[in-house]
Protein backbone atom coordinates (compact mmCIF):
# COMPACT_ATOMS: atom_id res chain seq x y z
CA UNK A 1 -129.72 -66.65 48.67
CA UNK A 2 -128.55 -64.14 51.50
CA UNK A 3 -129.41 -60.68 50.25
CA UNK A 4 -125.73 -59.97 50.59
CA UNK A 5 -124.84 -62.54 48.51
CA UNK A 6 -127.30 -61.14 46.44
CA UNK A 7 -125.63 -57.28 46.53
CA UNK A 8 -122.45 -58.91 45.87
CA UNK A 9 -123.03 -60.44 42.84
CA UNK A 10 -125.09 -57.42 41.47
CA UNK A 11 -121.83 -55.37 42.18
CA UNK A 12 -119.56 -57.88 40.17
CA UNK A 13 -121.76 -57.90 37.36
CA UNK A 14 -122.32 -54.18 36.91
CA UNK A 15 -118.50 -54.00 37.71
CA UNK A 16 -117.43 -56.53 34.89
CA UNK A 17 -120.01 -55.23 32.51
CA UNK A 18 -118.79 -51.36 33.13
CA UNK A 19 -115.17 -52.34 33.05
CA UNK A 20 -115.30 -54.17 29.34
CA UNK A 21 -116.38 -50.78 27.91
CA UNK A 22 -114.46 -48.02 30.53
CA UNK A 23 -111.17 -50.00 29.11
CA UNK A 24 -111.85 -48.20 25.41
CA UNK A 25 -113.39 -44.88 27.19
CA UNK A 26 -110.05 -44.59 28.90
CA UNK A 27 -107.84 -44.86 26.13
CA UNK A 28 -109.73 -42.77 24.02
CA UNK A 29 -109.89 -39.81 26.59
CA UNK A 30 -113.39 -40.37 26.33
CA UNK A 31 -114.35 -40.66 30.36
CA UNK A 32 -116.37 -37.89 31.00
CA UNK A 33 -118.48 -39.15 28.53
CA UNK A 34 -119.56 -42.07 30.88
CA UNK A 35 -120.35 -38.97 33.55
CA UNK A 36 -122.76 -37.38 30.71
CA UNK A 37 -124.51 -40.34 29.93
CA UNK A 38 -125.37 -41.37 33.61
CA UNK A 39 -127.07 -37.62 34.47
CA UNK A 40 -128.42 -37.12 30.90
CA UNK A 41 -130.66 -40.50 30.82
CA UNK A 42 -132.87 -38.11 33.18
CA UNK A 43 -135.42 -36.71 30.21
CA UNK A 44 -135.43 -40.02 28.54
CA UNK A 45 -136.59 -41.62 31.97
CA UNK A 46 -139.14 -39.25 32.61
CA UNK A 47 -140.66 -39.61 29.30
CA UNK A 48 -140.59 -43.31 29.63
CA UNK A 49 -142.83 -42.63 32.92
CA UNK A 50 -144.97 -40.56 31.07
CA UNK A 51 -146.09 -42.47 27.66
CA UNK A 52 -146.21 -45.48 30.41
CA UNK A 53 -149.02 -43.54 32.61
CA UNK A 54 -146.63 -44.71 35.50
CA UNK A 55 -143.17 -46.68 36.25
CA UNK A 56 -142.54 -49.19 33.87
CA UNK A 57 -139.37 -50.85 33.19
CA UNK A 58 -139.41 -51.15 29.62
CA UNK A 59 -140.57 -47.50 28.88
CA UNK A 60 -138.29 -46.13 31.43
CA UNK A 61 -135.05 -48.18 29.68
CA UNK A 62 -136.00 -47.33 26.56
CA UNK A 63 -136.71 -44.22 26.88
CA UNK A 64 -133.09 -43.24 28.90
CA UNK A 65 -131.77 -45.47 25.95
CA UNK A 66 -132.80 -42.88 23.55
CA UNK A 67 -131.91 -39.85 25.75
CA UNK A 68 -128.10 -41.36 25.77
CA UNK A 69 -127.55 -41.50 22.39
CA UNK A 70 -129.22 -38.00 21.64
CA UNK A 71 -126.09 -36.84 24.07
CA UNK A 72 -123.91 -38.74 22.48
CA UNK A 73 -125.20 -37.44 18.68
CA UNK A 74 -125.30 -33.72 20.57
CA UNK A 75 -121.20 -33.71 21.74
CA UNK A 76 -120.31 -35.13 18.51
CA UNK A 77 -122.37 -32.74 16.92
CA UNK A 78 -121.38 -29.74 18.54
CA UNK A 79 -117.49 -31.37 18.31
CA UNK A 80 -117.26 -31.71 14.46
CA UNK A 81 -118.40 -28.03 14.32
CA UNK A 82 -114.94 -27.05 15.13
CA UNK A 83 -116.10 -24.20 17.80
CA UNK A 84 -115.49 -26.11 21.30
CA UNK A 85 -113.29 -28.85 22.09
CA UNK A 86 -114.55 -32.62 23.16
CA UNK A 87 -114.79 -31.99 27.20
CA UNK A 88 -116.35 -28.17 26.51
CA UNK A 89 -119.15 -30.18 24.12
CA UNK A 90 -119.38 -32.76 26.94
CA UNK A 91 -120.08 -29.77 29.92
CA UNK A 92 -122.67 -28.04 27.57
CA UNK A 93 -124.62 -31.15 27.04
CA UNK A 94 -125.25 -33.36 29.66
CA UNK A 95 -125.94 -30.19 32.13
CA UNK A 96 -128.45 -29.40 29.53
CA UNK A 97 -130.01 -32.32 29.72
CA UNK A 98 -129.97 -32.94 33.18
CA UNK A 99 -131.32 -29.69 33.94
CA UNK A 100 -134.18 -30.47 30.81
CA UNK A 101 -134.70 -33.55 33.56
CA UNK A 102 -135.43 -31.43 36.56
CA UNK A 103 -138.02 -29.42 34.40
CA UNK A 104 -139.98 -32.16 33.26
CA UNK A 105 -140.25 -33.49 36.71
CA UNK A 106 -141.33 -30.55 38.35
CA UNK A 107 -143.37 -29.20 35.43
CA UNK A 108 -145.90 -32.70 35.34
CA UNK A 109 -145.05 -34.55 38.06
CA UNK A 110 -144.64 -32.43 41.05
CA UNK A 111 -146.88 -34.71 42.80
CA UNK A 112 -144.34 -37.47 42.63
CA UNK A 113 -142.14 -38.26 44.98
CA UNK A 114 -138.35 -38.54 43.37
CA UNK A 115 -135.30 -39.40 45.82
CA UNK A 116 -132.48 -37.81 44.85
CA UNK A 117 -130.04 -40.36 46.88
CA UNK A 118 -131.80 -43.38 44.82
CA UNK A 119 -130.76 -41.29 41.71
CA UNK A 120 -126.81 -40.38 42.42
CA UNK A 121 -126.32 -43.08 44.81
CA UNK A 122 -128.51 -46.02 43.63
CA UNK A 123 -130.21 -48.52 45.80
CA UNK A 124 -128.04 -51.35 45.11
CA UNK A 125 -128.80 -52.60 49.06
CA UNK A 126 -132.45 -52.99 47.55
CA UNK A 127 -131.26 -55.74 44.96
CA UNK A 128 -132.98 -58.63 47.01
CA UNK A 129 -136.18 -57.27 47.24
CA UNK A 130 -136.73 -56.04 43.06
CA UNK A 131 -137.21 -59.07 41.81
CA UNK A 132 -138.26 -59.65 38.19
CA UNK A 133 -141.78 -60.80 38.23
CA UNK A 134 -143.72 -62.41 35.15
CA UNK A 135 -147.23 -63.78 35.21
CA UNK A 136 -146.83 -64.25 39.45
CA UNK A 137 -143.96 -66.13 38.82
CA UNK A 138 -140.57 -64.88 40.68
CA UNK A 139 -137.36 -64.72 38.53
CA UNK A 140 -135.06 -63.80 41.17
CA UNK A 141 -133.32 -60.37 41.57
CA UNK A 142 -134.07 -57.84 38.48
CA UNK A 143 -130.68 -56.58 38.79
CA UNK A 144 -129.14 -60.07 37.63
CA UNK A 145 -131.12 -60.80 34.59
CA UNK A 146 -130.68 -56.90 33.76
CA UNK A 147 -126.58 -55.94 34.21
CA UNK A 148 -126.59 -60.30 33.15
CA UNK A 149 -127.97 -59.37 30.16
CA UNK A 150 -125.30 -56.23 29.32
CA UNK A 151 -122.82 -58.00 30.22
CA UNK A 152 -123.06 -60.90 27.79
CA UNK A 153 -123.94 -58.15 25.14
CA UNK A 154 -120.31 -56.30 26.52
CA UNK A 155 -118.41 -59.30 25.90
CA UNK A 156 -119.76 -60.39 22.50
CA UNK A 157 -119.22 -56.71 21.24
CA UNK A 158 -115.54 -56.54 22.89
CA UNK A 159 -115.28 -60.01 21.54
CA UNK A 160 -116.60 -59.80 17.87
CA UNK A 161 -115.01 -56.37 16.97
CA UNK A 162 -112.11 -56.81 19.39
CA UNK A 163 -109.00 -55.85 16.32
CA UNK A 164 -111.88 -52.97 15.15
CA UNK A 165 -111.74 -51.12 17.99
CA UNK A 166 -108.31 -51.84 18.81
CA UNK A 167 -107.51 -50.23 15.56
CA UNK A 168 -110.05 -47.16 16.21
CA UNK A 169 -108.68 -46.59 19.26
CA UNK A 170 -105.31 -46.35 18.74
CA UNK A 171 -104.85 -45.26 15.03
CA UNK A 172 -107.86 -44.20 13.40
CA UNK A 173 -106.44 -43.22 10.01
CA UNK A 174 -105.30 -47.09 9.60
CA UNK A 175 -108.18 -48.27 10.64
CA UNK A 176 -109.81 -46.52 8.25
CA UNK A 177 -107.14 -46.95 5.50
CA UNK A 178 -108.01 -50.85 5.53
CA UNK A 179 -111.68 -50.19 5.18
CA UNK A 180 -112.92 -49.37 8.86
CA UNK A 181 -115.11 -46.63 9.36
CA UNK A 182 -113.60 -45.20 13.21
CA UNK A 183 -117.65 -43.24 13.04
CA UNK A 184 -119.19 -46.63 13.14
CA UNK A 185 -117.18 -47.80 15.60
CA UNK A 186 -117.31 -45.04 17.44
CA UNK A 187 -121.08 -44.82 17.35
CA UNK A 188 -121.06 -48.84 17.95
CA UNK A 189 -119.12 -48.12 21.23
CA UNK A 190 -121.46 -45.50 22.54
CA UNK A 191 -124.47 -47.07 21.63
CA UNK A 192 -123.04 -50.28 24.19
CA UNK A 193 -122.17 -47.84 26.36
CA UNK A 194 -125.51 -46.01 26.87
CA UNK A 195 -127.48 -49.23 27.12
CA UNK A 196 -125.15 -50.22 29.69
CA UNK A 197 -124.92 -46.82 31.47
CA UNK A 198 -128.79 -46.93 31.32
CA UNK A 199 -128.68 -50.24 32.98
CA UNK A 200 -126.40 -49.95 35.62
CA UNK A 201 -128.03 -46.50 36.47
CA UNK A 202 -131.54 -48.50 37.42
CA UNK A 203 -129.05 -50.53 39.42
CA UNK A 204 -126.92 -48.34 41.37
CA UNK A 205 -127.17 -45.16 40.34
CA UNK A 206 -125.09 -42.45 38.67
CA UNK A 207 -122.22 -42.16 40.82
CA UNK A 208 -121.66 -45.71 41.15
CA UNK A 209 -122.09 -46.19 37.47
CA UNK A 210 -119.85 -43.48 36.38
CA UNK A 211 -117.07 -44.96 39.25
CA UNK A 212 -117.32 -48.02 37.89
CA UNK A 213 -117.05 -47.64 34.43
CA UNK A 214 -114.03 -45.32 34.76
CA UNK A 215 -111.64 -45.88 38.04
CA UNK A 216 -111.42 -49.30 37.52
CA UNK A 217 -110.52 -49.19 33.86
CA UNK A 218 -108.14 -46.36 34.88
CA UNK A 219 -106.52 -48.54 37.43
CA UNK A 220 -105.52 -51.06 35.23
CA UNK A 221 -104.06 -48.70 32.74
CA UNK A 222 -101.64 -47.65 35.08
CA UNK A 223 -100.50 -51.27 35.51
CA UNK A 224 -100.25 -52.54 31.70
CA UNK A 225 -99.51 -51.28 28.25
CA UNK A 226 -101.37 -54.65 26.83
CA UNK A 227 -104.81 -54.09 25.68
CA UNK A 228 -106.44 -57.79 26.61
CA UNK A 229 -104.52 -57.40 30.47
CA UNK A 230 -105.98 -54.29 30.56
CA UNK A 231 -109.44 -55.21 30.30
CA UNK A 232 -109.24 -58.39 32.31
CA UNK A 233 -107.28 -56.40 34.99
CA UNK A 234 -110.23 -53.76 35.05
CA UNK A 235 -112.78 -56.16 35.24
CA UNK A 236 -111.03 -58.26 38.36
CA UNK A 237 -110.45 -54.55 40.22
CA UNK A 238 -114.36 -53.52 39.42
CA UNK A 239 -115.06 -56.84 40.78
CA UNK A 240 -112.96 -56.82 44.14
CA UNK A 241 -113.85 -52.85 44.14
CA UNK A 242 -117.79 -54.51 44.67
CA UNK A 243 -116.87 -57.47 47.29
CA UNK A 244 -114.28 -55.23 49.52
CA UNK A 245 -116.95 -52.12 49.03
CA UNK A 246 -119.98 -54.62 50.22
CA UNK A 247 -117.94 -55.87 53.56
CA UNK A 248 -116.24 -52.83 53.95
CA UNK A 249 -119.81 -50.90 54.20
CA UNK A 250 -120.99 -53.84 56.12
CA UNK A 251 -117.97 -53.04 58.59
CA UNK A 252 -118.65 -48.89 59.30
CA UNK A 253 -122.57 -49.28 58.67
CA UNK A 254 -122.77 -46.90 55.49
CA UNK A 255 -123.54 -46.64 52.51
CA UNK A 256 -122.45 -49.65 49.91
CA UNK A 257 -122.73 -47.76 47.14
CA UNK A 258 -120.05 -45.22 48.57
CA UNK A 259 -117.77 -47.67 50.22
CA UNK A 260 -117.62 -49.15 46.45
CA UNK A 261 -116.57 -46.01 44.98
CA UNK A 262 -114.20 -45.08 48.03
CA UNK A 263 -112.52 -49.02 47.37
CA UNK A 264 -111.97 -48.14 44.08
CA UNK A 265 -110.33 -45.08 44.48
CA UNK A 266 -107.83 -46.75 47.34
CA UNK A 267 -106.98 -49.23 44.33
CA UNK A 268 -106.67 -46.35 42.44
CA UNK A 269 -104.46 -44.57 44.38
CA UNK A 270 -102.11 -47.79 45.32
CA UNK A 271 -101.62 -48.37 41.57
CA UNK A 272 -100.51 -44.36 41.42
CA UNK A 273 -98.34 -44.46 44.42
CA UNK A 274 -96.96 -48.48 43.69
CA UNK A 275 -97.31 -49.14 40.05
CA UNK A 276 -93.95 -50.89 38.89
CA UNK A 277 -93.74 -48.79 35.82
CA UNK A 278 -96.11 -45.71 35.89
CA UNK A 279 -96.35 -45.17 39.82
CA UNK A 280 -95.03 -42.55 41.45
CA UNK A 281 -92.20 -44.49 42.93
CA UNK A 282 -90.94 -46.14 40.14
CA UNK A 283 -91.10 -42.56 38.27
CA UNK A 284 -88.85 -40.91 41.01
CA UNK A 285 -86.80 -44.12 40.60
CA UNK A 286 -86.54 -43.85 37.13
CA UNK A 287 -85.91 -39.95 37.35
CA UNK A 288 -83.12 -40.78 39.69
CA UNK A 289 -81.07 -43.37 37.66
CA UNK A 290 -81.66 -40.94 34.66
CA UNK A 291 -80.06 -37.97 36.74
CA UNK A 292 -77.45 -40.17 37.43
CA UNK A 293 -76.83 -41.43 34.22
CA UNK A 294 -76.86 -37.43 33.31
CA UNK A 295 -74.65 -36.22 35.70
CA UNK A 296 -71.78 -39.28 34.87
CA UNK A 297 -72.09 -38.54 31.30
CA UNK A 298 -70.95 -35.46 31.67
CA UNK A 299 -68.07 -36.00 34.10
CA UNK A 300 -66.52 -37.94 31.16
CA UNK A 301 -67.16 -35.76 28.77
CA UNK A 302 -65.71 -32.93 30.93
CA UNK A 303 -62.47 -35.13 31.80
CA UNK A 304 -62.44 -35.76 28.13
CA UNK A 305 -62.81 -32.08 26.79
CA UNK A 306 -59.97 -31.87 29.19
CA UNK A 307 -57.44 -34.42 28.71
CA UNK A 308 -53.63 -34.07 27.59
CA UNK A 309 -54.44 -30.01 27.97
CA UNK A 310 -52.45 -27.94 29.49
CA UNK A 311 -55.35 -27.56 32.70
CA UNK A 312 -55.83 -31.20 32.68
CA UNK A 313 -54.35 -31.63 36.09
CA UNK A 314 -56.33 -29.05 37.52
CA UNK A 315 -59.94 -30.02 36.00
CA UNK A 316 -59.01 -34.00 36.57
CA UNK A 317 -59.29 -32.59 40.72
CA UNK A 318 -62.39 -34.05 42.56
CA UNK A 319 -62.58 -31.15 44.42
CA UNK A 320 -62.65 -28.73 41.83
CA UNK A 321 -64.93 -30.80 39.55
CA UNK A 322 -67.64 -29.85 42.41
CA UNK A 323 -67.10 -26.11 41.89
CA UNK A 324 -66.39 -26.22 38.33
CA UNK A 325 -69.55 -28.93 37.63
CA UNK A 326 -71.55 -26.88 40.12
CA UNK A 327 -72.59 -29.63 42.86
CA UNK A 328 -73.51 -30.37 45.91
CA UNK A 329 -70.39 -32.20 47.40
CA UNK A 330 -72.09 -35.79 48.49
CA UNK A 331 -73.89 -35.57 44.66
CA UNK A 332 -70.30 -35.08 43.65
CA UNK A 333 -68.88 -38.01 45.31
CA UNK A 334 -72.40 -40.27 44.41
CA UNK A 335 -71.01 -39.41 40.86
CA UNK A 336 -67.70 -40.37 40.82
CA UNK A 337 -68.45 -43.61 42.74
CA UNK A 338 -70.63 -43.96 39.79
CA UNK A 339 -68.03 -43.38 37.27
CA UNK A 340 -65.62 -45.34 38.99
CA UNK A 341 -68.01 -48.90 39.79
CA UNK A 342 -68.56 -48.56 35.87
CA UNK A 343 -64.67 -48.37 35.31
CA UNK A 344 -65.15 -45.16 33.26
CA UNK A 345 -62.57 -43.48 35.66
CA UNK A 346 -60.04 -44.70 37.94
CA UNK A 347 -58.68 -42.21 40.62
CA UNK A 348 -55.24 -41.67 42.04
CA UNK A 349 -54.60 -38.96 44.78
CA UNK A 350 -57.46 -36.99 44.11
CA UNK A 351 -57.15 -36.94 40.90
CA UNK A 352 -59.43 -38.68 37.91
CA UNK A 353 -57.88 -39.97 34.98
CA UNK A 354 -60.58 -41.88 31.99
CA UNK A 355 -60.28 -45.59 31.19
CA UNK A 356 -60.39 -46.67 27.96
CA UNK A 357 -64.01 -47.56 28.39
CA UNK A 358 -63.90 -44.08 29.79
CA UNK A 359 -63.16 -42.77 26.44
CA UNK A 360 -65.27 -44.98 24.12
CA UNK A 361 -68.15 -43.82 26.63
CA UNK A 362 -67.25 -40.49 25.88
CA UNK A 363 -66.98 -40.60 21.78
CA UNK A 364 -70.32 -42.01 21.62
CA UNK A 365 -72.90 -39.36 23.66
């Protein structure tokens, strides 16, 4: 196996695995928590290193394990104290921690040589060459039997207590009303979430991790309101976000982790711009029918006010309506075309006169 074939599919699994749990991060408002996770798993890595006498795999993952959910127990802690709000808890912890990180490291191992890049930016091009190695026997790539291993634990706990946090997400109270407790599920969620930050972190790094988790899952919310498209969606953009990211890097000669995040942020900003119901287009669209709508409802209910009074003649003119109606004289005529292709209004020598259908319009807004 080519070791770009091997980068590829290390992308699409920490991708898929990161997308299943972003979706419910997302729709919670909960996606800064993903950020605090990846730079807080710093302490919990270092004293992995340290009980371990050296790098070891085990004692580093556990140890960031435990250092994520002691962030996670920290914002919730400092949230339910009712003194700072859920993204204030978030930016007092995981700097904390971080920076409790950067101490350890320079306080007892000074000696040892940290890179920075391999940290934020990961060393996902190095997936070929850590391979998982038991009693001199090769396993293949580390990466694969590590984000392989979240993954199937992501889709059994999406898949088990799919309606549980459905319900938590979206309507705590009920969910708690028919014998949920949202705090489990909440705390069931992070714990997934940690292991899996922890995991993609050793594969990628921080920036990728947090990218990946979130942008994807973001993406797709801009292009469904239903919860099971939504997740599949994110997974198949974290996915192409990791193949287009790998040949795109390939292409300019940079960095693959960067080109990954940079995808996903096009895809991103396409679904923004192009989305068929929350993009920006179809919002202008959508503000320009309702303007429209708007502006003809209240031509009829001006001709209305107006009819068989003694002005009617005069405020039935098209070309006073513009003064009186205060508009711009082609928004004017846009109007009445309006008015007149939806046979609210027929017009006769300048002059507008209401249907019938006119008037029924009228006696209902």
């Amino acid at each position: 196996m080519s070791s770009g074939t091997v980068i590829i599919i290390a992308g699409i699994l920490v991708a898929t695995a990161c997308a299943l749990l972003g979706t419910f991060l997302v729709l919670r408002k909960m996606s800064m928590m993903a950020d605090a996770i990846s730079h807080a798993i710093l302490p919990g890595l270092v004293a992995g290193f340290f009980f371990a006498n050296g790098p070891n795999l085990l004692a580093g993952f556990l140890g960031a394990a435990l250092a994520s959910l002691l962030t996670v127990s920290l914002v919730e802690a400092i949230q339910k104290s009712g003194r700072v709000g859920g993204d204030s808890a978030i930016g007092i912890v995981f700097p904390a921690m971080f920076a409790l990180g950067t101490v350890l490291v320079s306080r007892y191992f000074a000696n040892v040589h940290l890179d920075a890049d391999a940290i934020l930016y990961g060393n996902i091009e190095f997936s070929a060459q850590d391979t998982l190695l038991i009693n001199g026997v090769n396993f293949g790539p580390q990466s694969f039997w590590v984000m392989g291993t979240l993954l199937i634990i992501n889709l059994s706990f999406v898949t088990l207590f799919y309606k549980e946090l459905k319900l938590a997400t979206f309507d705590a109270g009920l969910a708690a009303s028919l014998g949920f407790s949202p705090l489990v599920i909440h705390y069931g969620l992070m714990i997934v979430v940690s292991l899996t930050a922890v995991g993609a972190f050793t594969a990628v790094g921080a920036v990728l991790t947090v990218a990946l988790m979130i942008v994807p899952a973001a993406t797709a919310y801009l292009l469904t309101h239903r919860l099971k498209a939504m997740i599949g969606l994110a997974a198949l953009i974290g996915a192409l976000s990791a193949i287009a990211g790998y040949y795109a890097a390939v292409l300019v000669d940079t960095s693959i982790a960067g080109a990954i995040t940079t995808v996903a942020g096009l895809l991103f900003g396409l679904a923004l711009i192009f989305s068929p119901t929350q993009g920006m287009i179809a919002r202008m669209i959508q503000l320009q029918r309702q303007r429209l709508y708007f502006a003809t409802e209240t031509l009829v209910i001006h001709l209305n006010t107006h009819e068989n009074t003694t002005v009617a003649e005069t405020e039935s003119r098209i070309d006073h309506l513009t003064k009186e109606l205060r508009w711009k004289p082609d928004f004017a005529q846009r109007i009445v075309q309006n008015a007149l292709q939806k046979e609210y209004v027929v017009s006769n020598n300048g002059h507008l006169a209401l249907t019938d259908a006119g008037r029924e319009f009228a006696k209902k807004q």
